[in-house]
PDB file of N, CA and C in Angstrom:
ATOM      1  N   UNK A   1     -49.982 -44.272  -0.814  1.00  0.00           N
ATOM      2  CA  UNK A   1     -49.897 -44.197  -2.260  1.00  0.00           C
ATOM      3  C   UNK A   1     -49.123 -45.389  -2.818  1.00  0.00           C
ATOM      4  N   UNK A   2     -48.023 -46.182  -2.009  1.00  0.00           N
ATOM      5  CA  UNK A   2     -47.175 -46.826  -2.300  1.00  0.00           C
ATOM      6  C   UNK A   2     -48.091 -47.953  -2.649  1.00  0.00           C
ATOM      7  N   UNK A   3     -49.132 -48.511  -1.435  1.00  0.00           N
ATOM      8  CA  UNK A   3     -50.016 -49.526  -1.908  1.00  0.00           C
ATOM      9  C   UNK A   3     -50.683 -49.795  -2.812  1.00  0.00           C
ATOM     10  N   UNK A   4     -51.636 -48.804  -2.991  1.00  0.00           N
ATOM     11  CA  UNK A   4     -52.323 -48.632  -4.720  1.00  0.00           C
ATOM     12  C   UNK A   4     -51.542 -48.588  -5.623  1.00  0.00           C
ATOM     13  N   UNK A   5     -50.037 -47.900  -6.104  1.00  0.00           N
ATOM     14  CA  UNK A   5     -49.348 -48.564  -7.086  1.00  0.00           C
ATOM     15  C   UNK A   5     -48.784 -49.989  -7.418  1.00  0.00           C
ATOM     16  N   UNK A   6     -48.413 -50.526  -6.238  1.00  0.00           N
ATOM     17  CA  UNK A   6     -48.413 -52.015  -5.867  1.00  0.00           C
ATOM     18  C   UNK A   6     -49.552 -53.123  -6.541  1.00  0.00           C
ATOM     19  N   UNK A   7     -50.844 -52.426  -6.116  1.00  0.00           N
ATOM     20  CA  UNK A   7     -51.819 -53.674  -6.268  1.00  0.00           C
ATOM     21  C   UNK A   7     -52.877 -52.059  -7.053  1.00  0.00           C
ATOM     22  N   UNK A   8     -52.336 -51.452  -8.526  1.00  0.00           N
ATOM     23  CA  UNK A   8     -53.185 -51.100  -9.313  1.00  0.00           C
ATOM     24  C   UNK A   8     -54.058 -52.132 -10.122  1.00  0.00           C
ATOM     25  N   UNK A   9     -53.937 -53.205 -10.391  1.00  0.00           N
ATOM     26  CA  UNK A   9     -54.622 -53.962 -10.871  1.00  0.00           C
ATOM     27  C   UNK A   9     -55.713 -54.553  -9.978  1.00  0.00           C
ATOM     28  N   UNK A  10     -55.561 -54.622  -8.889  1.00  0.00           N
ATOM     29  CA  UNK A  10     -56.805 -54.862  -8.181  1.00  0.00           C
ATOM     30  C   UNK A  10     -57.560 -53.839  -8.055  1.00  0.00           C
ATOM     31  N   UNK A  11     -57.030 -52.883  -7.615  1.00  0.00           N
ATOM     32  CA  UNK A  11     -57.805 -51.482  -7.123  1.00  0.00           C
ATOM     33  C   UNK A  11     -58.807 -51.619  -8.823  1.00  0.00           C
ATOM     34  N   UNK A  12     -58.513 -51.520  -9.654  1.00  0.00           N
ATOM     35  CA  UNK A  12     -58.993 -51.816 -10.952  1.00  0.00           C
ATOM     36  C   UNK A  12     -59.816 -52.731 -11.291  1.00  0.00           C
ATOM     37  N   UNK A  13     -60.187 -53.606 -10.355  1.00  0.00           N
ATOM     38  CA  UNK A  13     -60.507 -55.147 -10.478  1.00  0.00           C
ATOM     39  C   UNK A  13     -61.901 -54.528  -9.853  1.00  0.00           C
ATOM     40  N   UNK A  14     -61.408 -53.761  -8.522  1.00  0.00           N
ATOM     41  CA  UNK A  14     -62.647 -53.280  -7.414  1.00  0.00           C
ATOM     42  C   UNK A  14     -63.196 -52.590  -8.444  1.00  0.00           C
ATOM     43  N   UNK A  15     -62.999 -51.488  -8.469  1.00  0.00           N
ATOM     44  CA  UNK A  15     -63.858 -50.439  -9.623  1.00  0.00           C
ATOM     45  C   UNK A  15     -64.742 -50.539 -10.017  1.00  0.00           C
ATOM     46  N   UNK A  16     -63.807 -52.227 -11.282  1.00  0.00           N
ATOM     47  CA  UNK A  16     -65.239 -52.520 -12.440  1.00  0.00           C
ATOM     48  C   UNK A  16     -65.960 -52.798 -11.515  1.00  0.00           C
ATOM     49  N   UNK A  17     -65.720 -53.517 -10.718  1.00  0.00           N
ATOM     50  CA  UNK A  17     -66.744 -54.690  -9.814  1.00  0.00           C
ATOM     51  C   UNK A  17     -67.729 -53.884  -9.334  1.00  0.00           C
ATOM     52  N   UNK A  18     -67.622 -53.026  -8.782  1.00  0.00           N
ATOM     53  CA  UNK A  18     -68.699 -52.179  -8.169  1.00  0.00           C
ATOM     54  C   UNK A  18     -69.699 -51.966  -9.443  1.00  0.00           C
ATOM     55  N   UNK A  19     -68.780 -51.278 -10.510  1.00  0.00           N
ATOM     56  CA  UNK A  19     -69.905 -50.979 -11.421  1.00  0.00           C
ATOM     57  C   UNK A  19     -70.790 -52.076 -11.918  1.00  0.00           C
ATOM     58  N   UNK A  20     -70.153 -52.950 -12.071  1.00  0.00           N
ATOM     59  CA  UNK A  20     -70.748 -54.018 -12.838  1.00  0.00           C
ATOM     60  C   UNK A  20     -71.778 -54.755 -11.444  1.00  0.00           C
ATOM     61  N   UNK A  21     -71.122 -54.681 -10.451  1.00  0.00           N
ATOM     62  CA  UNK A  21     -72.142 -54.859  -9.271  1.00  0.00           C
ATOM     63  C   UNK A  21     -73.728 -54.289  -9.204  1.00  0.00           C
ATOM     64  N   UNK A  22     -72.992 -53.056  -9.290  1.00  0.00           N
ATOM     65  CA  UNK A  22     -74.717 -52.002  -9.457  1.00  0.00           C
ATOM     66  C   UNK A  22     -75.563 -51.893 -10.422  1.00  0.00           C
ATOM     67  N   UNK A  23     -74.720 -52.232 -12.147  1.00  0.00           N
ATOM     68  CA  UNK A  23     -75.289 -52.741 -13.282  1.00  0.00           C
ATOM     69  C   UNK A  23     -76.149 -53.932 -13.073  1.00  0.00           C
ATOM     70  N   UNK A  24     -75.468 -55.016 -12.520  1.00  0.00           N
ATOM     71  CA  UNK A  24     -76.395 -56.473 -12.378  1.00  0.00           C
ATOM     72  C   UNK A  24     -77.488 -55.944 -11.862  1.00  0.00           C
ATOM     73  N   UNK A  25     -77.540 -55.458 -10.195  1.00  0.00           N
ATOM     74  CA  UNK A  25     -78.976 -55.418  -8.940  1.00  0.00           C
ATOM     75  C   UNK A  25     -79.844 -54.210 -10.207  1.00  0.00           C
ATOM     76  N   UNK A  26     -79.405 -53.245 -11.009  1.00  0.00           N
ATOM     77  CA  UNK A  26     -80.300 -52.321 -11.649  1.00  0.00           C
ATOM     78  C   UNK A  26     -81.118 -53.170 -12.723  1.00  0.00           C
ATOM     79  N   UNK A  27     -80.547 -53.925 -13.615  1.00  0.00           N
ATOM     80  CA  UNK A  27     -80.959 -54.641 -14.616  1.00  0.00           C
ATOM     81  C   UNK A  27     -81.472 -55.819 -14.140  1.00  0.00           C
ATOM     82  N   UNK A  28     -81.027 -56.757 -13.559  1.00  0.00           N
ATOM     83  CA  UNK A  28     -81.341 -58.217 -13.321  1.00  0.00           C
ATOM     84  C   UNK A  28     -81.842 -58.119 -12.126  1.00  0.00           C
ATOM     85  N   UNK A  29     -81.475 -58.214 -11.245  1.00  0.00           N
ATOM     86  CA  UNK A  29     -81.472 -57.859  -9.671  1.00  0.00           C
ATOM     87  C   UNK A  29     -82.328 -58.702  -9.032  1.00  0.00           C
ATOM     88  N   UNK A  30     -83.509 -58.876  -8.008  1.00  0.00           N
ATOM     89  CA  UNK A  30     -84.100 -60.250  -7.640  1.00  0.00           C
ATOM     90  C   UNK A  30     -85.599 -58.486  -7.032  1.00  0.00           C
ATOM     91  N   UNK A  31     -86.114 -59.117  -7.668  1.00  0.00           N
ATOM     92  CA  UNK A  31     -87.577 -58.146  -7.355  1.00  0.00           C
ATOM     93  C   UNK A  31     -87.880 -58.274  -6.059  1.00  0.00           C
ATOM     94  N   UNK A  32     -88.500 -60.152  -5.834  1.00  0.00           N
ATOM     95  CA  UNK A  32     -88.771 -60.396  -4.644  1.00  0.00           C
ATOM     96  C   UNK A  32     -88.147 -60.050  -3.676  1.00  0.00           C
ATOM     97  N   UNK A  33     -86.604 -59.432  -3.724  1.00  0.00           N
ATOM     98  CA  UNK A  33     -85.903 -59.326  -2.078  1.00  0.00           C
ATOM     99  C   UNK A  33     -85.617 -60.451  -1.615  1.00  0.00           C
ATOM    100  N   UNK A  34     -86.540 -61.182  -1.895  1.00  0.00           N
ATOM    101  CA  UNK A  34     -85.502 -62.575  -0.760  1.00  0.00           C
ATOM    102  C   UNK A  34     -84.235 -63.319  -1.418  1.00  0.00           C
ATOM    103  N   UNK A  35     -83.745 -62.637  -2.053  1.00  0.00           N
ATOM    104  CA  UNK A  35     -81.842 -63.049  -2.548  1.00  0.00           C
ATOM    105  C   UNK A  35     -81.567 -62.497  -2.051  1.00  0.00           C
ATOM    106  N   UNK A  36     -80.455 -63.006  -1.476  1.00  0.00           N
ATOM    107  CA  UNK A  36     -79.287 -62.242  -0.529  1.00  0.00           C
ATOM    108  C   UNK A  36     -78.477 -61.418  -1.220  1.00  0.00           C
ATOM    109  N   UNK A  37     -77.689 -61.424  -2.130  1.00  0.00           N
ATOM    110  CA  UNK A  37     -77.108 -60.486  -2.274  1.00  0.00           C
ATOM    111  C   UNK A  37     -77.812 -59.310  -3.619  1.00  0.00           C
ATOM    112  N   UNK A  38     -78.977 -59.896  -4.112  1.00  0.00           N
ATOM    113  CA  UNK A  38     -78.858 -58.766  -5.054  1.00  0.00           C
ATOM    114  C   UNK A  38     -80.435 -58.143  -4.875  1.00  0.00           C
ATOM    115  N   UNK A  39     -80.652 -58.513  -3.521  1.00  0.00           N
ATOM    116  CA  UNK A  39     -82.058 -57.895  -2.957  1.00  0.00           C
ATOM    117  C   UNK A  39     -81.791 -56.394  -3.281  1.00  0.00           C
ATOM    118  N   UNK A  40     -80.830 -55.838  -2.416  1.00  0.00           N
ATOM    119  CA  UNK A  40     -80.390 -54.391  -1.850  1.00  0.00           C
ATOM    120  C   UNK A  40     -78.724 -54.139  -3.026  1.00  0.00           C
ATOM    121  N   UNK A  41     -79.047 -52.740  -3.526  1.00  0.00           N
ATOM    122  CA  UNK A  41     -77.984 -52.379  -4.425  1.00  0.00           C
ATOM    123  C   UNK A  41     -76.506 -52.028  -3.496  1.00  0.00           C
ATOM    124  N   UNK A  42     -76.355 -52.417  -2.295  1.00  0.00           N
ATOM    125  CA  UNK A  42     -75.380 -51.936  -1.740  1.00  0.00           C
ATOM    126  C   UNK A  42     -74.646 -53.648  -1.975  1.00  0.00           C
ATOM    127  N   UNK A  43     -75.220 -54.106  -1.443  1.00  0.00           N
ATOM    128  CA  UNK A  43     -75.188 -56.018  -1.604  1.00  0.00           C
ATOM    129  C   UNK A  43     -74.413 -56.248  -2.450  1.00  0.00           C
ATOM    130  N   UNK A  44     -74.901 -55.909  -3.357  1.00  0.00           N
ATOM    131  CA  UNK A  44     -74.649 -56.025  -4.814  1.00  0.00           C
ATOM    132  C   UNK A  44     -73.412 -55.305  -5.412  1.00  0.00           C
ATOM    133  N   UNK A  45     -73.521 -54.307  -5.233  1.00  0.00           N
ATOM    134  CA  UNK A  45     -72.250 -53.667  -5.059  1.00  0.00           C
ATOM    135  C   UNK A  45     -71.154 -53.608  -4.818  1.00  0.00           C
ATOM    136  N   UNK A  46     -70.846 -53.988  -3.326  1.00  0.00           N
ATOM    137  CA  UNK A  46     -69.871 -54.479  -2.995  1.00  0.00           C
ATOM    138  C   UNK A  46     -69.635 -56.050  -3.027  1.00  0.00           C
ATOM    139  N   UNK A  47     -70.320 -57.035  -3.550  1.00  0.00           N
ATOM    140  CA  UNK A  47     -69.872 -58.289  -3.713  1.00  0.00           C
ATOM    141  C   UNK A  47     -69.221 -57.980  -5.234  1.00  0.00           C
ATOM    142  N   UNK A  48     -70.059 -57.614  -6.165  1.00  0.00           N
ATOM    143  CA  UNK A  48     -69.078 -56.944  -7.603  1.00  0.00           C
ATOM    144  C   UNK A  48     -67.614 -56.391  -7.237  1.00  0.00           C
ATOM    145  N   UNK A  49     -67.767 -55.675  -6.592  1.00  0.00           N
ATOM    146  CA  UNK A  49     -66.423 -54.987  -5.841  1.00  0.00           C
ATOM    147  C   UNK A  49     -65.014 -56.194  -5.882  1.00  0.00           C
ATOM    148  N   UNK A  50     -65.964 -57.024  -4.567  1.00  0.00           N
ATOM    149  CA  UNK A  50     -64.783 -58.321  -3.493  1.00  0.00           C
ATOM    150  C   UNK A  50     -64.272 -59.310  -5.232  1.00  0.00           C
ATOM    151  N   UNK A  51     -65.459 -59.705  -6.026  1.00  0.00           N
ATOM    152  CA  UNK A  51     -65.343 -60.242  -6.475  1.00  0.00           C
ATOM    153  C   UNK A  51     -64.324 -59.588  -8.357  1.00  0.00           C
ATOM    154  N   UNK A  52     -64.520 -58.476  -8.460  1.00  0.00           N
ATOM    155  CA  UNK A  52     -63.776 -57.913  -9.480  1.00  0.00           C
ATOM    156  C   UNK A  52     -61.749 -57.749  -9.179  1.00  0.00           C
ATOM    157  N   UNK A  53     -62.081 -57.720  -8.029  1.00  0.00           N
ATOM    158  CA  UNK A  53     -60.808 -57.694  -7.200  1.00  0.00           C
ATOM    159  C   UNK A  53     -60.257 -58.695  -7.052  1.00  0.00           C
ATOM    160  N   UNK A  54     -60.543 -59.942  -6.617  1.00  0.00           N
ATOM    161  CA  UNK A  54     -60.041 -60.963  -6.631  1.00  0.00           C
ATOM    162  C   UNK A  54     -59.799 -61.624  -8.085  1.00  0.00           C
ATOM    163  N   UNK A  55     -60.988 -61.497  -8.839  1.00  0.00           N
ATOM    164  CA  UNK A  55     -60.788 -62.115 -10.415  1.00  0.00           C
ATOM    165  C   UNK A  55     -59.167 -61.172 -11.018  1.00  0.00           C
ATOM    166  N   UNK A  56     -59.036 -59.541 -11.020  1.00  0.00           N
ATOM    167  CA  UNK A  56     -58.183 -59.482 -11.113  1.00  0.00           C
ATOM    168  C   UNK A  56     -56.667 -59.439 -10.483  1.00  0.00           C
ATOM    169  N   UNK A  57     -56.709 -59.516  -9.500  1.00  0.00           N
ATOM    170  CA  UNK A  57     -55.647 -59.855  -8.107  1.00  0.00           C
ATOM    171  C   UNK A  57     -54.675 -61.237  -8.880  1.00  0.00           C
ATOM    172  N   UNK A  58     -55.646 -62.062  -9.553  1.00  0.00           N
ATOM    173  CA  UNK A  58     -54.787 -63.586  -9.867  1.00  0.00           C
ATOM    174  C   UNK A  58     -54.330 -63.566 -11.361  1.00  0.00           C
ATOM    175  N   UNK A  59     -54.298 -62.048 -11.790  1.00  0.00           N
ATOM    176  CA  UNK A  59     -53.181 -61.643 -12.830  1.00  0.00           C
ATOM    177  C   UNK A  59     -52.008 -60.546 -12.748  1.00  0.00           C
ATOM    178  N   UNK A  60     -52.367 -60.526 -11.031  1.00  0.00           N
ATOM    179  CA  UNK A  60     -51.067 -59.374 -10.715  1.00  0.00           C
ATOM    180  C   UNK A  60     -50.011 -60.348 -10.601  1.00  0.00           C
ATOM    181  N   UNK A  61     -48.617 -60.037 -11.038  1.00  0.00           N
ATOM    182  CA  UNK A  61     -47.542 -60.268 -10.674  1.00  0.00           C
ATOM    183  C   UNK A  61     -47.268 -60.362  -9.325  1.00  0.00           C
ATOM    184  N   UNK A  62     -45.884 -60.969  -8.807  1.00  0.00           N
ATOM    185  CA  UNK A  62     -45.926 -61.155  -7.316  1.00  0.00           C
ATOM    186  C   UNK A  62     -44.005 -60.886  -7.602  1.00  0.00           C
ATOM    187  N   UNK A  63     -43.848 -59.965  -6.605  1.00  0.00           N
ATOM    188  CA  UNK A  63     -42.529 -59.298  -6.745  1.00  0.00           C
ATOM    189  C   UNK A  63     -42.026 -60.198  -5.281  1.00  0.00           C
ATOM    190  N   UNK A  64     -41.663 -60.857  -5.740  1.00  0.00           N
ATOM    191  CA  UNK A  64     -40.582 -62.059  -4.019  1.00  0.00           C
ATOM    192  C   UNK A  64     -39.432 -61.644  -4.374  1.00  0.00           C
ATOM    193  N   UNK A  65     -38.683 -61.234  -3.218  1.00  0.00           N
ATOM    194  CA  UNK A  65     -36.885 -61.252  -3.187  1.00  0.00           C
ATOM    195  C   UNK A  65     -36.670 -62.739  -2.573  1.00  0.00           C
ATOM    196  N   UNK A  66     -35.947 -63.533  -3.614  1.00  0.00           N
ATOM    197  CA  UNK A  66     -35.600 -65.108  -3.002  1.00  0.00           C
ATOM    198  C   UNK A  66     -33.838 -64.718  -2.112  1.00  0.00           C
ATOM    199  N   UNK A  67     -33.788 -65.585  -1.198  1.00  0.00           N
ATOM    200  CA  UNK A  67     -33.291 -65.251  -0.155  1.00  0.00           C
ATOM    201  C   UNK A  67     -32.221 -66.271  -0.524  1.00  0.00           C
ATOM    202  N   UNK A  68     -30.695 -66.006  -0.852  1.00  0.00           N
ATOM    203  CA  UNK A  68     -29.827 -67.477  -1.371  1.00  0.00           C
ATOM    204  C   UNK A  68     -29.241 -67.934  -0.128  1.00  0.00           C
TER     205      UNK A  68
END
């Protein structure tokens, strides 16, 4: 539990990402299949995921104890 309060803003980041992952492959998505990631809605999915997470990860704060 300690972790997810730590890094709630990512866990948050994942979320959208998924959704917005599965939004893109439903709406836009690549008919033909031969795109790699937005052939298959799982693909898609979890790259929304990696990628919602990281976009928000680089507005979390970073708690360092500096060492004198």
């Amino acid at each position: 539990m300690k972790i997810i309060k730590k890094n709630t803003l990512t866990v948050i980041g994942v979320l959208i990402g998924f959704v917005a992952g599965y939004l893109y492959y439903h709406y836009i998505g690549c008919n033909s299949g031969t795109c790699a990631i937005t052939s298959k809605p799982l693909n898609s999915t979890l790259y929304g995921g990696l990628m919602g997470g990281l976009l928000l990860n680089m507005f979390q704060k970073k708690n360092r104890k500096e060492h004198d």
